[in-house]
Protein backbone atom coordinates (compact mmCIF):
# COMPACT_ATOMS: atom_id res chain seq x y z
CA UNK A 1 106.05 110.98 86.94
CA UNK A 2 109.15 110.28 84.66
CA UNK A 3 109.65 108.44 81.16
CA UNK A 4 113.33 107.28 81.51
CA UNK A 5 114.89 104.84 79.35
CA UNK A 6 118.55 102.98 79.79
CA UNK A 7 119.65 101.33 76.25
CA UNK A 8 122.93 99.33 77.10
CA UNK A 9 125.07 98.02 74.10
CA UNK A 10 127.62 96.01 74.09
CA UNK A 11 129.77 98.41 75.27
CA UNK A 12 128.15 101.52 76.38
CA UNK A 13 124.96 102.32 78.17
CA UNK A 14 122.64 105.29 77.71
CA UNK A 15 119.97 107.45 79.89
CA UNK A 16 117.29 109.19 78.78
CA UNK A 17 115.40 111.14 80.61
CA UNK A 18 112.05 113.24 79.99
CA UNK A 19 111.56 117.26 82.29
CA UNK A 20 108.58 116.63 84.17
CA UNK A 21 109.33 115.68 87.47
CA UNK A 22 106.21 115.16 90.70
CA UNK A 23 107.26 116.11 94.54
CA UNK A 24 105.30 114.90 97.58
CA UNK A 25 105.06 117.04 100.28
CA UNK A 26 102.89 116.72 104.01
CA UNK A 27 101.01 120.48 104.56
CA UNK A 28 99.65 119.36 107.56
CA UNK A 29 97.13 116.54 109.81
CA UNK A 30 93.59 115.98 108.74
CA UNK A 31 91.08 115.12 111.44
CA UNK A 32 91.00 111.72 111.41
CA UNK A 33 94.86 112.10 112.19
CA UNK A 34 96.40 111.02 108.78
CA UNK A 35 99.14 113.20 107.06
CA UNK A 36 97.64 115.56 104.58
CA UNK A 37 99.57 115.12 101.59
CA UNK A 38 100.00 117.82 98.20
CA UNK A 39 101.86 116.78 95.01
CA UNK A 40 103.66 119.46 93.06
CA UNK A 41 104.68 118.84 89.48
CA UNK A 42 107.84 121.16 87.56
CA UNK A 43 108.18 121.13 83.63
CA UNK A 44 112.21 121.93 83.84
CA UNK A 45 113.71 118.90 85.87
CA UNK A 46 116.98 117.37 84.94
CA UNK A 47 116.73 113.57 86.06
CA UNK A 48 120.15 112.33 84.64
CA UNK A 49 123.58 113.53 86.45
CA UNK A 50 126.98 112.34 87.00
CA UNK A 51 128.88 112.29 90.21
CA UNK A 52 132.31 114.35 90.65
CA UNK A 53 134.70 112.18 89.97
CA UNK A 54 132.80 111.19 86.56
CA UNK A 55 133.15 107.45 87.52
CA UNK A 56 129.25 107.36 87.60
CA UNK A 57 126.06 108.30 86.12
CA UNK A 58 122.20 108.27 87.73
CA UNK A 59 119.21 108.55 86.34
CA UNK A 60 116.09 108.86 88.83
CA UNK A 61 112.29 107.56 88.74
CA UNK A 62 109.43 108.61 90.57
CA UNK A 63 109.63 111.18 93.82
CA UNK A 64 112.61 113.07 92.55
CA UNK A 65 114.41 114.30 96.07
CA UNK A 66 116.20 112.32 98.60
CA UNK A 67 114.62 113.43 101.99
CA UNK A 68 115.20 117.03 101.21
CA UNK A 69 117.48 116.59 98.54
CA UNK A 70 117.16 116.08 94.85
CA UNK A 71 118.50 112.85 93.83
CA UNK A 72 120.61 114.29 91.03
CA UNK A 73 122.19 117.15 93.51
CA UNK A 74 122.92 114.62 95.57
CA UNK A 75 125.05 112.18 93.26
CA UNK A 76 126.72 115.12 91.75
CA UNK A 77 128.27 116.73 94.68
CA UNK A 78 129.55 112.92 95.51
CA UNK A 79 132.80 111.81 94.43
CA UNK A 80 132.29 108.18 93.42
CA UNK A 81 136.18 106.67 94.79
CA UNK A 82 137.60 104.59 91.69
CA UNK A 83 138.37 100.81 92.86
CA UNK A 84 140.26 98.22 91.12
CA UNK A 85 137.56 95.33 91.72
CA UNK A 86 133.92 94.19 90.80
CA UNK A 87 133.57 93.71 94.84
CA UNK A 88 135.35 96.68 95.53
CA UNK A 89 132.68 98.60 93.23
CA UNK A 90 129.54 96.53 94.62
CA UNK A 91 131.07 98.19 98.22
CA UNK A 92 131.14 101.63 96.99
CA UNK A 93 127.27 101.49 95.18
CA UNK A 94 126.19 100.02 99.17
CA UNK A 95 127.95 102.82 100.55
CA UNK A 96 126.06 105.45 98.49
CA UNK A 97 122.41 103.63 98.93
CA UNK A 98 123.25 103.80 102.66
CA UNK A 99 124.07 107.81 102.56
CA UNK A 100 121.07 107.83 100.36
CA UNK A 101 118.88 106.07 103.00
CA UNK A 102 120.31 107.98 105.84
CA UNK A 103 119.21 111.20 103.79
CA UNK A 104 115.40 109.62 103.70
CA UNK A 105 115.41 108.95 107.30
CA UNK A 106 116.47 112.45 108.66
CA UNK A 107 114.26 113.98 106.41
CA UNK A 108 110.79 111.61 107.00
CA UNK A 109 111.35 109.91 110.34
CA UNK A 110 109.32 111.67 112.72
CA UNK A 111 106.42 113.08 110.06
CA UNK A 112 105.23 110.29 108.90
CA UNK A 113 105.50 106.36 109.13
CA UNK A 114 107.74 104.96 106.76
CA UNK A 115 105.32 102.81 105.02
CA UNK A 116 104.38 106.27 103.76
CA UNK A 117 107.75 107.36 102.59
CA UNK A 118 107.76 108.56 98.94
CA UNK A 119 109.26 105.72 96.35
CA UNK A 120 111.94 106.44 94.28
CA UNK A 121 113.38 104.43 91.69
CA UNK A 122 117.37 105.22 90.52
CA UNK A 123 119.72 103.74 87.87
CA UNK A 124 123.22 103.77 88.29
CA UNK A 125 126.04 102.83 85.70
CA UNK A 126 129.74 103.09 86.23
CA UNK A 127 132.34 101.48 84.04
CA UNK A 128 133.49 97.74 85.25
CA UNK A 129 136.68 98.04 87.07
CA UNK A 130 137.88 95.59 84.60
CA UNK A 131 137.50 97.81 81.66
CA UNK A 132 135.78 95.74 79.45
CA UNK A 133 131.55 96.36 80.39
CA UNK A 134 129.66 99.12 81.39
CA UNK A 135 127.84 97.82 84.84
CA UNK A 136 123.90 99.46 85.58
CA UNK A 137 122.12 98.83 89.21
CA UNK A 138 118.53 99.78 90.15
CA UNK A 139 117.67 100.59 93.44
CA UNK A 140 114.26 101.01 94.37
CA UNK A 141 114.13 103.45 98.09
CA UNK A 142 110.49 102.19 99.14
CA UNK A 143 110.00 103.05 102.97
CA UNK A 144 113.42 102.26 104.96
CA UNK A 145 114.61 99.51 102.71
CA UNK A 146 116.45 99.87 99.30
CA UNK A 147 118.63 97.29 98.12
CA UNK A 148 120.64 97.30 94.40
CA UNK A 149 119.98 94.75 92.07
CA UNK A 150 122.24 94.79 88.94
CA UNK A 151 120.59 94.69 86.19
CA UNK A 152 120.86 94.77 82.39
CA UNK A 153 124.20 92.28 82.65
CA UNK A 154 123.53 91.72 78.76
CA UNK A 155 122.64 94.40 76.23
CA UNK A 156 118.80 95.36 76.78
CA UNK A 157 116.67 98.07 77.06
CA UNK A 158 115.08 99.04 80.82
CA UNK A 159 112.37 101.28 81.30
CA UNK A 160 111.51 102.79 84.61
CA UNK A 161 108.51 105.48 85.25
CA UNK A 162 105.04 105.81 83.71
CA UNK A 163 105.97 103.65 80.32
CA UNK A 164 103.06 101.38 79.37
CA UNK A 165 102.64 102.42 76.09
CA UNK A 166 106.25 102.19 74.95
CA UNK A 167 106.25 98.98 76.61
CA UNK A 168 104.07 97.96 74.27
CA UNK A 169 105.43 99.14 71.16
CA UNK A 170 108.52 97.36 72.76
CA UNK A 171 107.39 94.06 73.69
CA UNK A 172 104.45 93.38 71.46
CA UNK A 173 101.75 93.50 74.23
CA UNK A 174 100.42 96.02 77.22
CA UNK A 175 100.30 94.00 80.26
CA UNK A 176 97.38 96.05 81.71
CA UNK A 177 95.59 94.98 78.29
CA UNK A 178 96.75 91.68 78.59
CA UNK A 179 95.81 91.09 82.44
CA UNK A 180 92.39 92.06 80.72
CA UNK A 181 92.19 89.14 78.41
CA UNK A 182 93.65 86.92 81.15
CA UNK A 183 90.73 87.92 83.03
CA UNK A 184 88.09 87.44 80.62
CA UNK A 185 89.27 84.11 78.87
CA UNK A 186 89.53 82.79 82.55
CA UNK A 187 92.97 81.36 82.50
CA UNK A 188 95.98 81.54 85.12
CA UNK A 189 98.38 84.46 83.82
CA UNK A 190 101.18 81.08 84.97
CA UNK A 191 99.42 79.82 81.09
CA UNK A 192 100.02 83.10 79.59
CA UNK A 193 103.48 83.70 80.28
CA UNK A 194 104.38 80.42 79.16
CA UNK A 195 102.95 80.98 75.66
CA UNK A 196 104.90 84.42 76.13
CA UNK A 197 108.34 82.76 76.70
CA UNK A 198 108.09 79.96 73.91
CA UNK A 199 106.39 81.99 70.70
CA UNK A 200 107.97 81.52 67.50
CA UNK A 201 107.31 85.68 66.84
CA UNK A 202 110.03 87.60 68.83
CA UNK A 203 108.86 91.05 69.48
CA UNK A 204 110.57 94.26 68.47
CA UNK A 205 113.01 94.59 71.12
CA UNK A 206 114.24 91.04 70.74
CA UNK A 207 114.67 91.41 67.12
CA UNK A 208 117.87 94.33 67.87
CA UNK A 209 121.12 93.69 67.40
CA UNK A 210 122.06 95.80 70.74
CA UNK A 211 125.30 93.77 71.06
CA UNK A 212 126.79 95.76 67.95
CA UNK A 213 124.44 98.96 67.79
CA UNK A 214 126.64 102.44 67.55
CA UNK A 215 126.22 104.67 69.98
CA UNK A 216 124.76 107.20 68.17
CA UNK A 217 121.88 104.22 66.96
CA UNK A 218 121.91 103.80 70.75
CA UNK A 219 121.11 107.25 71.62
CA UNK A 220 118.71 108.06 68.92
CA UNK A 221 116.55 104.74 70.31
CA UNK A 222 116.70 106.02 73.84
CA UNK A 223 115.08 109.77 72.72
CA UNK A 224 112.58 108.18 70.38
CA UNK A 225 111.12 105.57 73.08
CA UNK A 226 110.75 108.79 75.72
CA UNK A 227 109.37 111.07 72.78
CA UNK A 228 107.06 108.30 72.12
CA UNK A 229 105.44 107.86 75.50
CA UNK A 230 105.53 111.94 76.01
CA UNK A 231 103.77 112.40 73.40
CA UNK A 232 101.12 109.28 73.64
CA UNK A 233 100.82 111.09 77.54
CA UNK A 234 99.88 114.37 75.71
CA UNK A 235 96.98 112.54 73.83
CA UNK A 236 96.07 110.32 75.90
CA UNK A 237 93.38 111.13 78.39
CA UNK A 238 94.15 112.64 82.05
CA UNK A 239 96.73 114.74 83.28
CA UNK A 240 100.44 114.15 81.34
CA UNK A 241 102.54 112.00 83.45
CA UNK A 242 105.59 113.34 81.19
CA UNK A 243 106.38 115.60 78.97
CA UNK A 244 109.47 118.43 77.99
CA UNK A 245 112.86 117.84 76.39
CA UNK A 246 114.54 115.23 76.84
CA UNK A 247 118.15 115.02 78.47
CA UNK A 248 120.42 112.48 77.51
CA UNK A 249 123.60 110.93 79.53
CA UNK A 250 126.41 108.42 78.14
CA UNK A 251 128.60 106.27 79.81
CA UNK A 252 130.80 104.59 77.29
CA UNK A 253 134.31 102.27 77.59
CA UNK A 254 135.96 102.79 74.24
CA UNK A 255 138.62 104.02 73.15
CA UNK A 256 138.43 104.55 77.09
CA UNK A 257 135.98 104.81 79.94
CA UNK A 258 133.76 107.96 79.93
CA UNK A 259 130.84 110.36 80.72
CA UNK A 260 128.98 112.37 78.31
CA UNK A 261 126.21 114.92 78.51
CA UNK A 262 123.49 115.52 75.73
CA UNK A 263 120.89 117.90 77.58
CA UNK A 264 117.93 118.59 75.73
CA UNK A 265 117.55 122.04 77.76
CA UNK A 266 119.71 124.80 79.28
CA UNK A 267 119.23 127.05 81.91
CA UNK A 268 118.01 130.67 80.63
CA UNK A 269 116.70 133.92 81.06
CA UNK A 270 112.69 133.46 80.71
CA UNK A 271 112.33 136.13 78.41
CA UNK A 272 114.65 135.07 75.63
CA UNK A 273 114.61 132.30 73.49
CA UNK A 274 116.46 129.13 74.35
């Protein structure tokens, strides 16, 4: 699984991104006919990349390859063409989900049915055309479908992967904990939710200034949420769902639109220090 965090400010947005990455593969047909599935995990995954052109970053959740293709290889051997408008842009994103989807298809179609496609979960940000905003999508590929949805318009945090516990140090509450009480005061969760949306007590995340955090404030929040959950995941019981460094990716517009790279890791010989 993945820990990956997007903080967007007022004018920049960051990635972060823990190593440990899970791949589905089919080794062959049990008897009763059903695919026979195995699930590989790797400790040295980058999950944030940038295309060519450096017009836009990704940041990917959950199976980590595109048909046969890792997400991240795929985005960065793609020149993302600059444009001029907002509907110009939204083309270009639906062009690249489409490639994307094709990629699924070749791979899958034909092995198994598509309801048992691997899901994965990508963020995208690219500067607005008009210069002002950063803009961030999420596309979820689940079977043949994937649509973008853009999403943190406003500054926000977003959290995609295995992130419960960060979620709740976030938002005040677990939901699985709270779908718990739900359950055993016997209320509808409608009753809940609307005692969530008008309490007096904000919770930490709406207590940020995010409009005018620096970017270095920015980035600092983004490695300390994915520390936090790699680390609760180490202590926690059952098998880690993340863990390793944490790489971080910046798209910011001032003094002018650009990408930067943070990488927790670099590649190296295995038998000298990093």
């Amino acid at each position: 699984m993945t820990i990956a965090v997007a903080v967007r400010t007022g004018s920049a947005v960051v990635f972060a991104a823990d190593s440990k990455i899970t791949t589905m593969g089919v080794v062959g047909i049990q008897e009763d006919g059903t695919p026979s599935w195995v699930e590989q995990t790797y400790d040295n995954a980058t999950k944030v990349a940038h295309d060519l052109s450096q017009q836009l970053m990704v940041m990917v959740a959950g199976e980590a390859n595109v048909g046969q293709v890792l997400a991240t290889d795929f985005i960065s051997t793609t020149a993302f063409r600059p444009v001029s408008t907002r509907e110009d842009q939204e083309a270009e994103v639906l062009k690249l989900v489409s490639a994307m989807k094709d990629a699924r298809r070749a791979f899958w179609e034909g092995k198994v049915s598509s309801d048992q496609w691997p899901m994965t979960k990508i963020l995208l940000a690219a500067p607005s055309p008009l210069g002002d905003v950063p803009r961030v999508w999420g596309i979820e590929f689940r079977g043949e479908e994937a649509i973008p949805e853009e999403i943190l318009t406003q500054p926000g945090i977003r959290l995609e992967g295995s992130y419960a516990e960060v979620y709740g140090l976030l938002y005040g509450y677990e939901p699985r904990v709270f779908s718990s009480i739900i359950e055993g005061l016997g209320i509808e969760s409608d009753q809940l939710q609307k005692a969530l949306a008008t309490r007096k007590a904000l919770s930490p995340l709406h207590k940020m200034p995010l409009w005018s955090m620096p970017l270095q404030d920015a980035i600092d929040m983004a490695v300390f949420i994915a520390e936090v959950q790699v680390q609760m995941d180490r202590f926690l019981p059952g098998t880690p769902a993340c863990g390793g460094p944490i790489d971080v990716l910046v798209l910011q517009m001032a003094p002018q639109p650009g990408i930067t790279a943070f990488p927790g890791k670099s590649l190296h010989h295995p038998r000298q220090g990093r």
